[in-house]
Structure formats: C-alpha cells, structure tokens
C-alpha atoms as a PDB file:
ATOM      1  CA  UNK A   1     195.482 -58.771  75.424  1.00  0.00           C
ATOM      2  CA  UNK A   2     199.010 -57.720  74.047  1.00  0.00           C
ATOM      3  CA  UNK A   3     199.823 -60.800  72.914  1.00  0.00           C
ATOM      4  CA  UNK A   4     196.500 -61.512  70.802  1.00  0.00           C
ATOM      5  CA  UNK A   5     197.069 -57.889  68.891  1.00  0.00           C
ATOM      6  CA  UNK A   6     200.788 -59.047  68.415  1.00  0.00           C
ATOM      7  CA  UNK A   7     199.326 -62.450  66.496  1.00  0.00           C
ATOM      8  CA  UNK A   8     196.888 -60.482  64.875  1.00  0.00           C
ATOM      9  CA  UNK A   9     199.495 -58.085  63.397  1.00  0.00           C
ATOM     10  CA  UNK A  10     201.900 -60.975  62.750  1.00  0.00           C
ATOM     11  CA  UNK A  11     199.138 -63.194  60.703  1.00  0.00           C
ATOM     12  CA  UNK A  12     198.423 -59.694  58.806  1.00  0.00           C
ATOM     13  CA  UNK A  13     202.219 -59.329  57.736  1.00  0.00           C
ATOM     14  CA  UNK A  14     202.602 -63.224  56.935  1.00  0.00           C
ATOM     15  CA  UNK A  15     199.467 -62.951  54.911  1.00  0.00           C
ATOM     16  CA  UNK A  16     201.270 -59.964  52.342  1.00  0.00           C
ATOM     17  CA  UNK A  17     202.769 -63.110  50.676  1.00  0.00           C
ATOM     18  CA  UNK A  18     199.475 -63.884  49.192  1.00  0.00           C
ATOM     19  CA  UNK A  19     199.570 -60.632  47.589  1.00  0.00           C
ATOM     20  CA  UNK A  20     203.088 -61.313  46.296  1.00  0.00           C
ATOM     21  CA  UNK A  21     202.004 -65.005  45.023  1.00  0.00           C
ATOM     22  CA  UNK A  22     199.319 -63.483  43.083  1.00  0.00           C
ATOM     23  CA  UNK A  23     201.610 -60.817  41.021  1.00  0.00           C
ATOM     24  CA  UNK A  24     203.562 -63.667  40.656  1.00  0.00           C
ATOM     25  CA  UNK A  25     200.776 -65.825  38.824  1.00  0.00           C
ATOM     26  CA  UNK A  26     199.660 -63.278  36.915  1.00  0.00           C
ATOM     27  CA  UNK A  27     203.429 -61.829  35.500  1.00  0.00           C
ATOM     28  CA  UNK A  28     203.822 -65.846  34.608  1.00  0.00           C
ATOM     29  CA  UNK A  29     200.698 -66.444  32.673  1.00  0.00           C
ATOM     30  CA  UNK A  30     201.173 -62.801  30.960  1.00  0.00           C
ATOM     31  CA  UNK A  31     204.571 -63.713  29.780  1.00  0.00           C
ATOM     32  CA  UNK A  32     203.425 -66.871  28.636  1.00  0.00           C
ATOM     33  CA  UNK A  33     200.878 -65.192  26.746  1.00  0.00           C
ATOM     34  CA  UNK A  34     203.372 -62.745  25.011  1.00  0.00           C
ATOM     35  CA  UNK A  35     205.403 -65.709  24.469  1.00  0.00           C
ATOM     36  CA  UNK A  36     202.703 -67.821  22.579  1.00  0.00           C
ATOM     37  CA  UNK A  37     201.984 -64.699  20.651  1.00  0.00           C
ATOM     38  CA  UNK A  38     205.621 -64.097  19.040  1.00  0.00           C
ATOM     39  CA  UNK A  39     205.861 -67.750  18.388  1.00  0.00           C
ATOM     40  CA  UNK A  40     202.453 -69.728  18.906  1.00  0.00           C
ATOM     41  CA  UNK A  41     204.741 -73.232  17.717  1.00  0.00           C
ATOM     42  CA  UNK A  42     206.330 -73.302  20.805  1.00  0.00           C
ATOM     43  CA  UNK A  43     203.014 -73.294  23.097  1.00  0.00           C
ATOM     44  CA  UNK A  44     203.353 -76.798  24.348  1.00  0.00           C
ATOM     45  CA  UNK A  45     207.110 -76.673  25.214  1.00  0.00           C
ATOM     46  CA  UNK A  46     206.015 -73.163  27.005  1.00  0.00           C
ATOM     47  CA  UNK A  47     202.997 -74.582  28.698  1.00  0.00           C
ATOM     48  CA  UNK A  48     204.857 -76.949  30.681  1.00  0.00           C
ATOM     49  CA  UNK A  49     207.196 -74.484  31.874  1.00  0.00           C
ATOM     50  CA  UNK A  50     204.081 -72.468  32.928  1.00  0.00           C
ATOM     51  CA  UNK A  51     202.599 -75.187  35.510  1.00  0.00           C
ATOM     52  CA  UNK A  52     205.752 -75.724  36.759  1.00  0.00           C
ATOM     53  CA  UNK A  53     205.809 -71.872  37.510  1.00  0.00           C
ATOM     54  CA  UNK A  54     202.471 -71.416  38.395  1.00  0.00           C
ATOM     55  CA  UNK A  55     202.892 -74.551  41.001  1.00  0.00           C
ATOM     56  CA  UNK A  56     206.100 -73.149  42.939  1.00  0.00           C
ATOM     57  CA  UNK A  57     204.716 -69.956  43.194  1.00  0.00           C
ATOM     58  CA  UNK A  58     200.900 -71.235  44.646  1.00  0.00           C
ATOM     59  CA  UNK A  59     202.892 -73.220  47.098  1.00  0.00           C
ATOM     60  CA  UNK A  60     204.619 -70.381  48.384  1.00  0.00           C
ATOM     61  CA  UNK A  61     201.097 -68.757  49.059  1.00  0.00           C
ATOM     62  CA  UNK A  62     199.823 -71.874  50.541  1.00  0.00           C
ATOM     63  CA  UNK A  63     202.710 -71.614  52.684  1.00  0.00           C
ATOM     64  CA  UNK A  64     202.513 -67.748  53.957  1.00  0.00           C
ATOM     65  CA  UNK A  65     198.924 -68.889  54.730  1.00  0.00           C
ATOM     66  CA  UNK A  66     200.064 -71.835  56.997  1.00  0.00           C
ATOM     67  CA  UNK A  67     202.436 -69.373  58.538  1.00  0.00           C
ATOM     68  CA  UNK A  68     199.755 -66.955  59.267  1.00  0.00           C
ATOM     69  CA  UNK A  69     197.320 -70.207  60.710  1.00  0.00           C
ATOM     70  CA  UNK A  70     200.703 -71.381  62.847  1.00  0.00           C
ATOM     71  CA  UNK A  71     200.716 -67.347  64.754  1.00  0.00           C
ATOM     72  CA  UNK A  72     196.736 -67.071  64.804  1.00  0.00           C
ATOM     73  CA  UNK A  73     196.355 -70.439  66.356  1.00  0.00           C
ATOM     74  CA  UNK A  74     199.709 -71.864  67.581  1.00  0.00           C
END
C-alpha cells in the first residue's frame, strides 16, 4: 500500500518536467518570433536553430515521461 502511494508521488514529481519542457518551447518559439521581427532576413538561418531547440527540449519531456512510466510500472 506504501509503496504504490510512494510511485504515485514519484511519477507526479518526474512528470513536473513536462511542465518545464513546455516553458521551454514556448520561450524558444517567442524569441524566435522577436527575432524574425527585428530582422525578418535572417528567418531561415533562425529557423533552423529553432528545430534544433525545439527538438532537445521535446526529448527531455519525452524523457521525464519515460521516467515517470519506469516508477508507475517498473
């Protein structure tokens, strides 16, 4: 009983880095948009830079969830 409410609450806290991946996405695409704004000739050069961004940080949510599965069901 102890130990399923201690996998519950650790799945909860591993699942916070969602929330952190998501600021993350958004502060990325919002400078990039500030960026293209000041100087809209350097969009492509940008834009590239912005996947790249966008794909670390989406693969450090996709990792807190695994985490999360790995307590839950491990």
């Amino acid at each position: 009983m102890e130990l399923d409410a201690a996998k519950a609450i650790g799945a909860g806290l591993a699942i916070i880095g969602v929330a952190g991946s998501g600021v993350g996405i958004g502060s990325i695409f919002a400078a990039f948009v500030s960026a293209t704004g000041r100087n809209p000739a350097m969009r492509d050069a940008l834009f590239r830079d912005v996947l790249l961004g966008f794909a670390l940080v989406e693969a450090l949510a996709l990792f807190a969830v695994l985490v999360s599965f790995v307590l839950l069901f491990g």
